[in-house]
Every structure is written in structure tokens, then in C-alpha cells.
C-alpha atoms as a PDB file:
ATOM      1  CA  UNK A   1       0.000   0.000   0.000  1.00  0.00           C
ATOM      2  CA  UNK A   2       2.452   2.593   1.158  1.00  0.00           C
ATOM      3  CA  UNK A   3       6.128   2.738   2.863  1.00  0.00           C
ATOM      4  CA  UNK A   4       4.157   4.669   5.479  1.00  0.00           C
ATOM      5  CA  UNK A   5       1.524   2.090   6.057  1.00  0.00           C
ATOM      6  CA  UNK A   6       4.594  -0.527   6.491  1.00  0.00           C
ATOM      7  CA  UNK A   7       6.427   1.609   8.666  1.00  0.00           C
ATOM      8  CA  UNK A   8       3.092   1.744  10.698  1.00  0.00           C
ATOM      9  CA  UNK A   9       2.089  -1.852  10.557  1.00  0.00           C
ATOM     10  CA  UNK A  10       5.843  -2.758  11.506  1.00  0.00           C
ATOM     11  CA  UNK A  11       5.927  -0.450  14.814  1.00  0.00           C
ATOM     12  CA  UNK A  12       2.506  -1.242  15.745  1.00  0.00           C
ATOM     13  CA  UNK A  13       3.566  -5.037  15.839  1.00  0.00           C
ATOM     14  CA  UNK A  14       6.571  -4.397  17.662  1.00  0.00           C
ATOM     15  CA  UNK A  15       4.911  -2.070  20.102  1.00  0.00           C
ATOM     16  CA  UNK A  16       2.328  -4.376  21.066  1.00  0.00           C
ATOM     17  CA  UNK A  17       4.209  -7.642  21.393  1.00  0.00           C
ATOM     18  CA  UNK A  18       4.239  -8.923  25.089  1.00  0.00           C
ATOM     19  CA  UNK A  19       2.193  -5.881  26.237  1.00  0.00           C
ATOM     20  CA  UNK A  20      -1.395  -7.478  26.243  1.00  0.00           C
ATOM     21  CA  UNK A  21      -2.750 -10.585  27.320  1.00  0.00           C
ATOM     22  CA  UNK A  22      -1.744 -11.496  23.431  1.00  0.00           C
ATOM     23  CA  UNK A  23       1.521 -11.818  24.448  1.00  0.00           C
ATOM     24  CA  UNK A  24       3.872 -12.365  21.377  1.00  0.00           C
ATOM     25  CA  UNK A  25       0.876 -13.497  19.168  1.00  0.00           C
ATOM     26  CA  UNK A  26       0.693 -10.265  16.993  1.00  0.00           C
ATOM     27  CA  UNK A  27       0.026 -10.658  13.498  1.00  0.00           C
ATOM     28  CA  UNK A  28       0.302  -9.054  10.391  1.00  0.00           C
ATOM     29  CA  UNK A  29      -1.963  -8.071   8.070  1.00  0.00           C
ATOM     30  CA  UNK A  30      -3.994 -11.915   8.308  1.00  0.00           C
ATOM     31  CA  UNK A  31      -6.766 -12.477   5.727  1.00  0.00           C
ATOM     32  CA  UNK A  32      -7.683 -15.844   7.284  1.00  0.00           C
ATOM     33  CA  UNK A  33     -10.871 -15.631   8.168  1.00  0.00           C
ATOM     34  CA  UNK A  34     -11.375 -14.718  12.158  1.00  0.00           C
ATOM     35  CA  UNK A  35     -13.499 -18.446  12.691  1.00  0.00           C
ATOM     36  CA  UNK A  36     -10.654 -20.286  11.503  1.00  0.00           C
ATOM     37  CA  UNK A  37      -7.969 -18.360  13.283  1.00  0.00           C
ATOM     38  CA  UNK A  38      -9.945 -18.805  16.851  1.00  0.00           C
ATOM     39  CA  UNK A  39     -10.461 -22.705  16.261  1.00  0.00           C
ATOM     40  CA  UNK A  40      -6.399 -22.929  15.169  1.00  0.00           C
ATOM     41  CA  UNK A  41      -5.743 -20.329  17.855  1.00  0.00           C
ATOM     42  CA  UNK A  42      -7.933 -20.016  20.516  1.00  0.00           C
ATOM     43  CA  UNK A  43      -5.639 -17.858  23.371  1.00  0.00           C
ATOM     44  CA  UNK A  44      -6.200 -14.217  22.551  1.00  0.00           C
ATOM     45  CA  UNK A  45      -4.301 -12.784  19.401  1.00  0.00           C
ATOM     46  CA  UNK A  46      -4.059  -9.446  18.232  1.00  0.00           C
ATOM     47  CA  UNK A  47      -4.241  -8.969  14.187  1.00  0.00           C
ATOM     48  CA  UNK A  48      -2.764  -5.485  12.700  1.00  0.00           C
ATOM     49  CA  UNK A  49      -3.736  -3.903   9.356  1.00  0.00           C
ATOM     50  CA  UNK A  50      -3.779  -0.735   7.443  1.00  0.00           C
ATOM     51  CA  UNK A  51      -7.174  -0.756   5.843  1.00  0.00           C
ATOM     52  CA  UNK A  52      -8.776   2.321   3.799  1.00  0.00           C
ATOM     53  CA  UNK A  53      -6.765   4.641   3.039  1.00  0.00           C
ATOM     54  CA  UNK A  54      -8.237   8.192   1.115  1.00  0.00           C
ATOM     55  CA  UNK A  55      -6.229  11.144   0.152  1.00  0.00           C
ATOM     56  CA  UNK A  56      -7.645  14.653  -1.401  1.00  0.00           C
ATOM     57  CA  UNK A  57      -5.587  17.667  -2.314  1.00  0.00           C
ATOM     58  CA  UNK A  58      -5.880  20.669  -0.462  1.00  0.00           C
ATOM     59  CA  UNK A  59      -5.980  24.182  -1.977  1.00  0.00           C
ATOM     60  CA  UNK A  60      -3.046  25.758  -0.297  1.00  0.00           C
ATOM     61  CA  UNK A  61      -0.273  23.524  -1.972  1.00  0.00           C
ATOM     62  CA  UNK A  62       0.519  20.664  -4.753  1.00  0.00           C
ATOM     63  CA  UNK A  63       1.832  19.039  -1.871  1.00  0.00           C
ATOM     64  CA  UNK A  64      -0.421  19.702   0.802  1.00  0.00           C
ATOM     65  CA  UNK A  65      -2.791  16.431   0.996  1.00  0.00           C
ATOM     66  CA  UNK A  66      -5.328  15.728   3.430  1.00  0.00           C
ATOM     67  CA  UNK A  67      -4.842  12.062   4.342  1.00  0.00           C
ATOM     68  CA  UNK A  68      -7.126   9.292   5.896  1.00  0.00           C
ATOM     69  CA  UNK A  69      -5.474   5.955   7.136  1.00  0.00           C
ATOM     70  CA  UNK A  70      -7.179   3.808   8.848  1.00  0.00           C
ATOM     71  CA  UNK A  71      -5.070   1.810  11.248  1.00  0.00           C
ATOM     72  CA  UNK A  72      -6.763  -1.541  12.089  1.00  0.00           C
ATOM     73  CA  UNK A  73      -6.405  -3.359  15.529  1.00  0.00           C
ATOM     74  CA  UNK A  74      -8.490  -6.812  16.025  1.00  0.00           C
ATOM     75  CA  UNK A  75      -8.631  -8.846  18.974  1.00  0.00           C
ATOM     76  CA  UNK A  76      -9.622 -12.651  19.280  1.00  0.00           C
ATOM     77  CA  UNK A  77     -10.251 -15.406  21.617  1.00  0.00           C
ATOM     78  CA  UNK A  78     -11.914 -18.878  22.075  1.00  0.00           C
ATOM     79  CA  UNK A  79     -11.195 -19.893  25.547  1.00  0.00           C
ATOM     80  CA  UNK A  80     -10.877 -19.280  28.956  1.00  0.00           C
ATOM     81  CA  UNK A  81      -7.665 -16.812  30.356  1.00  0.00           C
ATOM     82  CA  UNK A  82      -6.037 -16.867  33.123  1.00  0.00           C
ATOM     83  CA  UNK A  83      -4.679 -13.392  33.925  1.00  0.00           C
ATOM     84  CA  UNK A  84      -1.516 -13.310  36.614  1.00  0.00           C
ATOM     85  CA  UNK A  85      -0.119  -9.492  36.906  1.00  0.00           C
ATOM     86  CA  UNK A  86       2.145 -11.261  40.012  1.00  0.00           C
ATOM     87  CA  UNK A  87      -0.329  -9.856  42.480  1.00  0.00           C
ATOM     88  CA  UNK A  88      -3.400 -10.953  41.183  1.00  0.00           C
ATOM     89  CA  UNK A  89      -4.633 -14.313  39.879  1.00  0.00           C
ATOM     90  CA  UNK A  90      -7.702 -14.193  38.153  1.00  0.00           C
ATOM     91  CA  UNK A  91      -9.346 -17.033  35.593  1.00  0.00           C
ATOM     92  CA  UNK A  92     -12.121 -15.237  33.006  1.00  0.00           C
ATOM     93  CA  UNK A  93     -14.542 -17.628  32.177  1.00  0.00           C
ATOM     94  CA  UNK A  94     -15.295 -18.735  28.363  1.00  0.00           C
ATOM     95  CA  UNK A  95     -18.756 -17.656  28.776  1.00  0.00           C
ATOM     96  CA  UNK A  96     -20.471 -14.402  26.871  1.00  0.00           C
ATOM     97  CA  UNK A  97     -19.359 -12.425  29.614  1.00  0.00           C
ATOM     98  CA  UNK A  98     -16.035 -13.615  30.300  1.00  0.00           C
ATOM     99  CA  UNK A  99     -14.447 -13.184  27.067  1.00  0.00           C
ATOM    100  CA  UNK A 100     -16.351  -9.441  26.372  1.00  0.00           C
ATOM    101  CA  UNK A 101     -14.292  -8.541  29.464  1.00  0.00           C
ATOM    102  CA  UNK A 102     -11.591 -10.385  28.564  1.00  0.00           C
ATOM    103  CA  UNK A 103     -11.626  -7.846  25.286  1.00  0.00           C
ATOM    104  CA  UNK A 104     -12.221  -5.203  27.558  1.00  0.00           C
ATOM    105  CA  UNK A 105      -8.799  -5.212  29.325  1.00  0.00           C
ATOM    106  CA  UNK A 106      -6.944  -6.069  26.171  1.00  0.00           C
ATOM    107  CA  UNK A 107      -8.650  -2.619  24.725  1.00  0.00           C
ATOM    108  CA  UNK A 108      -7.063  -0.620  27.661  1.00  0.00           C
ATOM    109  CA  UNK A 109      -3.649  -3.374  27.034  1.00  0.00           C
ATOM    110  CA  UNK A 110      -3.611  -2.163  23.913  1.00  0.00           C
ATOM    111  CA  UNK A 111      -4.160   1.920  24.278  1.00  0.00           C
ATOM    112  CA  UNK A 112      -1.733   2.036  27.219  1.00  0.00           C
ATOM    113  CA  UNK A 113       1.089  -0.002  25.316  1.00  0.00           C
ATOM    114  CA  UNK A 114       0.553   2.482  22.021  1.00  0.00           C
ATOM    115  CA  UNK A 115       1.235   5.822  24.952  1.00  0.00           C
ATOM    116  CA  UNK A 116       4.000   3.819  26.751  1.00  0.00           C
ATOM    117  CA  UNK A 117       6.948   6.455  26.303  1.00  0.00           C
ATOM    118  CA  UNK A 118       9.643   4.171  26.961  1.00  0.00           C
ATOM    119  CA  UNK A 119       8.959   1.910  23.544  1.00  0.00           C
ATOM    120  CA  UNK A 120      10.811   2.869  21.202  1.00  0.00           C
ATOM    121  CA  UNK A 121       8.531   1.190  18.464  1.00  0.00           C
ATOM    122  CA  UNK A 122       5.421   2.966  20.521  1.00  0.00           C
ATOM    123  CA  UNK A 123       7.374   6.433  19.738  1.00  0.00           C
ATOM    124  CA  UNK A 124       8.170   5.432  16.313  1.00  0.00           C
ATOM    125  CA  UNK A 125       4.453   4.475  15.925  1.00  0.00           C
ATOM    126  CA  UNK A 126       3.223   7.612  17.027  1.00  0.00           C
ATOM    127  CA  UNK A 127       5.637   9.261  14.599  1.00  0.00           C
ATOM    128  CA  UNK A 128       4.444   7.849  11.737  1.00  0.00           C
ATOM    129  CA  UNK A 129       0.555   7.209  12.641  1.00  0.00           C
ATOM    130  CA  UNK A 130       0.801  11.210  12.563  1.00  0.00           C
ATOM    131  CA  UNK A 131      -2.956  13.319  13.964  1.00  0.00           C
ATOM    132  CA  UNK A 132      -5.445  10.746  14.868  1.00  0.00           C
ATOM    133  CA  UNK A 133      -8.487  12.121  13.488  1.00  0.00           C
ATOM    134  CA  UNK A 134     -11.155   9.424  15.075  1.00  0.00           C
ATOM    135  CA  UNK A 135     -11.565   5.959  16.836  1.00  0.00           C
ATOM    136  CA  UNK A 136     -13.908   3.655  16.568  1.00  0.00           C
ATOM    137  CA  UNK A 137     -14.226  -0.057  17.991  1.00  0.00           C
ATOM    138  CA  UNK A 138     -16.497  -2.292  16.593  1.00  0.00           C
ATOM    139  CA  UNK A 139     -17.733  -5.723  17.925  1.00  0.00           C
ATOM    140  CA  UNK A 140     -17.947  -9.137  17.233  1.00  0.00           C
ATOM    141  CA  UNK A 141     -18.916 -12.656  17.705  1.00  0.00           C
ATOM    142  CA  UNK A 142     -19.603 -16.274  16.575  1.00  0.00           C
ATOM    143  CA  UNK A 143     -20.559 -20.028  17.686  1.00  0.00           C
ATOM    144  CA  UNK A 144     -20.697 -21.923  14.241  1.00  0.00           C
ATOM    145  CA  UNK A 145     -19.179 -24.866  14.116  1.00  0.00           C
ATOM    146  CA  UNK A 146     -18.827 -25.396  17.761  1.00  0.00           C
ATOM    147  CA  UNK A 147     -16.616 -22.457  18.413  1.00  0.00           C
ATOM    148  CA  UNK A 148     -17.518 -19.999  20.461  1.00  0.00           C
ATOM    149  CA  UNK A 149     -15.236 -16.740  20.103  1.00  0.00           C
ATOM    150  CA  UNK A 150     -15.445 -12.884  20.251  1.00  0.00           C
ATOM    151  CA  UNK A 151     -13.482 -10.916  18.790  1.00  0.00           C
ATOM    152  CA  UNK A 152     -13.319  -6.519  18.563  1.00  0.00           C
ATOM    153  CA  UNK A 153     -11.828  -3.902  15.844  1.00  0.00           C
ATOM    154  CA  UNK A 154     -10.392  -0.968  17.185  1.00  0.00           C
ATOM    155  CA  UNK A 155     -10.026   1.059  13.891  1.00  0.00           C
ATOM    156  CA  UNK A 156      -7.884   4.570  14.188  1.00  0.00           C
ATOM    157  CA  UNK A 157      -8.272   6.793  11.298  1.00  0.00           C
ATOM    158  CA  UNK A 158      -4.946   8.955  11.018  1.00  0.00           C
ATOM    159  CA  UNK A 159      -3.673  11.522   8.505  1.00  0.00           C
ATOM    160  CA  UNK A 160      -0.024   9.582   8.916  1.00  0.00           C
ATOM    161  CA  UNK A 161       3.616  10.838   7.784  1.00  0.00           C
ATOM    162  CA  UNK A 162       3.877  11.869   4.579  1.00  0.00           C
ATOM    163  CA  UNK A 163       5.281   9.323   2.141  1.00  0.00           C
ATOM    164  CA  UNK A 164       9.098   9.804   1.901  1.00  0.00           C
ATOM    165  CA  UNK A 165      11.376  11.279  -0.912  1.00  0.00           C
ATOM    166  CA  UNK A 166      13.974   8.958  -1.681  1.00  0.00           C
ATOM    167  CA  UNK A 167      17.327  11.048  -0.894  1.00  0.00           C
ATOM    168  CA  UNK A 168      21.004  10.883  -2.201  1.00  0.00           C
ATOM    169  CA  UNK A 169      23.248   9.942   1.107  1.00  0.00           C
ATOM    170  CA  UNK A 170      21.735   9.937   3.819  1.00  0.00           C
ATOM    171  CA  UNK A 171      18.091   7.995   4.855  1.00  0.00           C
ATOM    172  CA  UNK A 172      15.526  10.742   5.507  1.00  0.00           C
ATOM    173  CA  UNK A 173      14.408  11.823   9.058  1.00  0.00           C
ATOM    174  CA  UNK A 174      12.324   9.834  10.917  1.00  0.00           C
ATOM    175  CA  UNK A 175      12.950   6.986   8.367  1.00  0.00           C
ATOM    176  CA  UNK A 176      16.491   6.935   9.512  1.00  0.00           C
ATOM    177  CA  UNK A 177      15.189   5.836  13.255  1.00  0.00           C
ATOM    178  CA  UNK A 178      13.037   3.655  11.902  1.00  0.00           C
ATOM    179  CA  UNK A 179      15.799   1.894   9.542  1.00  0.00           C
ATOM    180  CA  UNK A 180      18.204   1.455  12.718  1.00  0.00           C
ATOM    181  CA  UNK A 181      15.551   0.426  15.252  1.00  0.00           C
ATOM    182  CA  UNK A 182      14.894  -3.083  12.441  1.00  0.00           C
ATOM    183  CA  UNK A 183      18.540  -3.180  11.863  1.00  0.00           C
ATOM    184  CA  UNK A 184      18.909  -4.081  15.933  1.00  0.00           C
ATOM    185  CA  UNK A 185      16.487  -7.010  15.336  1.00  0.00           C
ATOM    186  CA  UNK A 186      17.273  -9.927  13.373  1.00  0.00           C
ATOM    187  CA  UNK A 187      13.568 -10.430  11.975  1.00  0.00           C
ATOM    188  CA  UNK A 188      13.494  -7.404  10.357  1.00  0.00           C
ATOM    189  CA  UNK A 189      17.141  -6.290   9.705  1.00  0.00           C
ATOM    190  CA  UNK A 190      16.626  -7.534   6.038  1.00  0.00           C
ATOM    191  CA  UNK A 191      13.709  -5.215   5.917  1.00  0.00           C
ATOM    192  CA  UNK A 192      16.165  -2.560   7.557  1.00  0.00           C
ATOM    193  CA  UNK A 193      18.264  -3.009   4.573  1.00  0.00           C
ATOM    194  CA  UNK A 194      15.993  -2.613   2.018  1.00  0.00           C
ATOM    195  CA  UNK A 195      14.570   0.738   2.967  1.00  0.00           C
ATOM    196  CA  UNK A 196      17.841   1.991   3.548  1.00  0.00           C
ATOM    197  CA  UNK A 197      18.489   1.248  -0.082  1.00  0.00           C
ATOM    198  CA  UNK A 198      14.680   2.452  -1.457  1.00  0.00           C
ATOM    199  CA  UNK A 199      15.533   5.756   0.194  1.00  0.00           C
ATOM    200  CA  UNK A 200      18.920   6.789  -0.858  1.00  0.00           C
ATOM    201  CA  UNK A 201      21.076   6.673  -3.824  1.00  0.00           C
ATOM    202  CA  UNK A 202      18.775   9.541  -5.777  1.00  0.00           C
ATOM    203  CA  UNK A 203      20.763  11.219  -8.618  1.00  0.00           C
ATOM    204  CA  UNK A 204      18.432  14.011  -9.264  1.00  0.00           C
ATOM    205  CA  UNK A 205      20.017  17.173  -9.331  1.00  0.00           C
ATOM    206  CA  UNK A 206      18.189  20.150  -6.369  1.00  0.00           C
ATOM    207  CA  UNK A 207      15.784  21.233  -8.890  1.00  0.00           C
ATOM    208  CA  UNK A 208      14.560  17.823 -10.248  1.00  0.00           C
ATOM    209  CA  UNK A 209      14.425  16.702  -6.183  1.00  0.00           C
ATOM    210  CA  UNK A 210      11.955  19.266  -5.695  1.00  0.00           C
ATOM    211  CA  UNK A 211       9.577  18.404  -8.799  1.00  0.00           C
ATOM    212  CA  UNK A 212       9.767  14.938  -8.035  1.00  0.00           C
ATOM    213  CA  UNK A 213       8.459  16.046  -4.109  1.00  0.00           C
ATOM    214  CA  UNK A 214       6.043  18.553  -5.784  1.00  0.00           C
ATOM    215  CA  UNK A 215       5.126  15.862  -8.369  1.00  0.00           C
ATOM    216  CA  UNK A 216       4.850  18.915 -11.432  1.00  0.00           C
ATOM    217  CA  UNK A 217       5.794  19.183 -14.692  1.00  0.00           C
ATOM    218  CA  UNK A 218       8.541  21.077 -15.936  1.00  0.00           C
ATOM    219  CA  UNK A 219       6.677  23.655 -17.803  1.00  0.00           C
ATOM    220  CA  UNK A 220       5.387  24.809 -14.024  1.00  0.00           C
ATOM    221  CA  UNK A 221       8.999  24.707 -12.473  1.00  0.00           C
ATOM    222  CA  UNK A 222      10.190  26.984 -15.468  1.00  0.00           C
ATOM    223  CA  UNK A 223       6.687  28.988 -14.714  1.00  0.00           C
ATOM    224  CA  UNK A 224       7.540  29.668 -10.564  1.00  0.00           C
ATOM    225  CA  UNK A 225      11.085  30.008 -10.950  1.00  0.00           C
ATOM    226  CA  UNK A 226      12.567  26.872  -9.588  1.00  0.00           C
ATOM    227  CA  UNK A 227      13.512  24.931 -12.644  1.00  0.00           C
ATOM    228  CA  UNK A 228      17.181  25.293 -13.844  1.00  0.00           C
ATOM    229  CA  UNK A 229      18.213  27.004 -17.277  1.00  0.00           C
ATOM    230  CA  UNK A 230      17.368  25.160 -20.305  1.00  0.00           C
ATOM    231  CA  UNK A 231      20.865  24.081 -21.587  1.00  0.00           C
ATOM    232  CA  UNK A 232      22.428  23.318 -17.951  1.00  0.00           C
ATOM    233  CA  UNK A 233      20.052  21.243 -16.333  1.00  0.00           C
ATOM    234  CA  UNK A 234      23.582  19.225 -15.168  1.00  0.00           C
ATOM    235  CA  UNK A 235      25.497  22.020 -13.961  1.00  0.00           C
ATOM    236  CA  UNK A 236      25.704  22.152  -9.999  1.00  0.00           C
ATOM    237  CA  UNK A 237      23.206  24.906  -8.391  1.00  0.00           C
ATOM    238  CA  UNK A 238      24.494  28.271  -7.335  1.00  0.00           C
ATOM    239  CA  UNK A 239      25.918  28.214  -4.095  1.00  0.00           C
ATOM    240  CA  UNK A 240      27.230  31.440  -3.953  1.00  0.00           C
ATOM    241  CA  UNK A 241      25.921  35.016  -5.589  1.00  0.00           C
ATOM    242  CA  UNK A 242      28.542  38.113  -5.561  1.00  0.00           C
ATOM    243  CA  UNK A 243      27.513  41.602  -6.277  1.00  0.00           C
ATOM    244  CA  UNK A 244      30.417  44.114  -7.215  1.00  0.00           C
ATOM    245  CA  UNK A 245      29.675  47.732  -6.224  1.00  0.00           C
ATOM    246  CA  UNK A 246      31.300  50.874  -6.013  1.00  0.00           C
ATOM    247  CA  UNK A 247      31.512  50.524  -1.763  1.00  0.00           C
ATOM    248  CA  UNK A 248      32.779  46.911  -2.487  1.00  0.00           C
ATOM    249  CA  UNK A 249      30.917  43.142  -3.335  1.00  0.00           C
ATOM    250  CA  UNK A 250      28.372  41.975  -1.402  1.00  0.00           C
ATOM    251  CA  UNK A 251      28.931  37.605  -1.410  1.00  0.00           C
ATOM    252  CA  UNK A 252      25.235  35.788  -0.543  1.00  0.00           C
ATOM    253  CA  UNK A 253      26.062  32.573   0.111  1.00  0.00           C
ATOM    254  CA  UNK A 254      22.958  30.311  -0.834  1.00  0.00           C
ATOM    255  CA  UNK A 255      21.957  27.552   1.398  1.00  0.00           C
ATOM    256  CA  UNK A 256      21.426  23.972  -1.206  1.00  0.00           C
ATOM    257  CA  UNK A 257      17.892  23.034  -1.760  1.00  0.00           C
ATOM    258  CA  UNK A 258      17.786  19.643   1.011  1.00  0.00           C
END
């Protein structure tokens, strides 16, 4: 779908590993039908998606987009759970009750784990997921086939981190977080790797960088002034602008387009 929507999925799942009564089973993106999953799997599990996503173009800018994720979180379970905080020992029932409860405290699991400020992949997550602009949880149940489950969607519509330009030497900020925080875990150092190499090694010259990011032709980069002259579209940009006058030059030194 989207780096961003990776970069998402891959912090939520990272974030909420071990945190909930879930423990380490966190999925990704599973299209296996929830009935199935709770007869295979019947201890609680926590599923992660991105789902719709809808983006319209504001006014202001070309590059000002007003974005709706939505960030999917489902819960599932099938039997009876025996919670132990070290303090507490408490056995929910696999009755109607027991497991809506059950879903009740892996709801509040879940929100703390996603605010916990000592995560790093909860502070990467909240990087990327961006302004949440609404949540809403929706339930669920079933008994065919002799299994009893319930299950819940907690689905967080965002307008996330803008998709990132691919640069020339060094990864992008917060990408270059993200890329070191997979690189420190052997699952996902491969995928470490391979976004360190989708986002550098651009050879775009400044003014083609910026009409990539703007995503406009070159007629309208001649037509605002940020195109270079026909004829030396290679040459290096100006770095440095010196005006001789009769008190002396004045030197404007020109800061390169990032």
C-alpha cells in the first residue's frame, strides 16, 4: 500500500508484542478468516492492518494532501484466560461475559502499550501514525461450528507521515530511526536493509528533487522560478551570488535546496 503504512504496521507489531494478554501473538496483516484463526488459535491474538486509506488535495499547496489511514487493531479469543499481573490471579470464564471482558482489558492493554513512552517502536508508531483524526471499535462474535469466540476492531483513522522522498546519502528523518531500530532485530534487519536502499542513492540534481516532491511538470517549475536554465540542467546549483559595487561586493552565500 504505502512505505508509510509498512512503517506503521511494523511499529505497531513491535509495540504491542508482550504488552497485552496477546503476548507475542501479533500478526500481520492476516486475511484468514477470524473463525478459523480462533479454532487454530484459541488464546487471545491481536491482528494489525492498514485498511482504507483516502487522500484529497488541499488548496493551499501541490503538496499539501489531506490524508485518511485507517489503522486496524483486532482482537480474538476462544477460551478461557487466566490473567496473573504477580499480584493478582484471576481465571475469566469462556462464557459471553467472560471473554467481552476479557476484550475489555486487552482494549485498555492495547491503548496504554501504544502511549508507553519508553517503547521505542510505541514512539516510532506515534511518529508515523501522525494526527489521529477518530476511533472507533467495533464488535464481534460467533458459535458456528462449535466455536464460540469474540473478537473486537479498534479502527484509528490517522492523517499519517507523509510518504518519503527517496534522498542521495543519507536515509531521511524519521525513516532513519526507523531503519536502525529493524537493523537491531534480526527479523526485520533484512527489511532494515531494504529501505535503507529504497531511500537513498537519488541522482536528481536540487531542482529535479523538488519536482519529483512537488510531483509537477517542468513547464510549471520553469513557470515559478525553480527549474534550472534550459541548456544546464547538469550544472551544480548556485551556491554562492557576488555583487560588485562601487563601496565593495556583497557575497550571498545560498543555502542547497535539502
Amino acid at each position: 500500500m504505502s512505505l508509510t503504512g509498512f512503517a506503521i504496521r511494523t511499529c505497531l507489531k513491535r509495540a504491542l508484542r508482550g504488552a497485552t494478554l496477546a503476548e507475542d501473538r501479533v500478526k500481520d496483516s492476516l486475511i484468514t478468516p477470524l473463525d478459523l484463526l480462533a479454532a487454530d488459535t484459541p488464546q487471545p491474538l491481536l491482528i494489525v492492518s492498514t485498511d482504507d486509506d483516502l487522500r484529497q488535495a488541499e488548496v493551499r499547496t501541490p503538496r499539501d494532501r489531506r490524508r485518511e489511514l485507517d489503522v486496524v487493531i483486532e482482537m480474538a479469543l476462544a477460551t478461557a484466560v487466566a490473567i496473573d499481573d504477580g499480584t493478582v490471579r484471576l481465571e475469566m470464564p469462556h462464557t459471553d461475559a467472560g471473554m467481552e471482558a476479557t476484550l475489555d482489558i486487552m482494549a485498555w492493554q492495547v491503548r496504554a502499550a501504544l502511549k508507553d513512552p519508553t517503547n521505542p517502536w510505541a514512539e516510532l508508531y506515534r511518529t508515523f501514525r501522525g494526527e489521529v483524526r477518530k476511533i472507533l471499535t467495533r464488535r464481534g462474535a460467533s458459535t458456528e461450528d462449535g466455536v464460540r469466540f469474540a473478537a473486537r476492531q479498534i479502527i484509528i483513522t490517522v492523517d499519517p507521515l507523509q510518504e518519503p522522498e527517496r534522498g542521495r546519502d543519507a536515509i531521511p528523518t524519521p525513516w532513519d530511526g526507523l531503519v536502525a531500530q529493524m537493523r537491531a532485530d534480526a527479523e526485520l534487519e533484512p527489511y532494515g536493509d531494504l529501505l535503507a536502499t529504497l531511500l537513498t542513492g537519488s541522482t536528481l540534481p536540487p531542482w529535479q528533487a523538488v519536482q519529483a516532491q512537488l510531483g509537477q511538470t517542468r513547464a510549471v517549475m520553469d513557470a515559478v522560478g525553480l527549474s534550472a536554465l534550459h541548456g544546464a540542467e547538469a550544472e551544480p546549483p548556485v551556491s554562492q551570488v557576488t555583487i560588485t559595487t562601487d563601496r565593495g561586493d556583497i557575497v550571498e552565500t545560498l543555502e542547497p535546496v535539502p
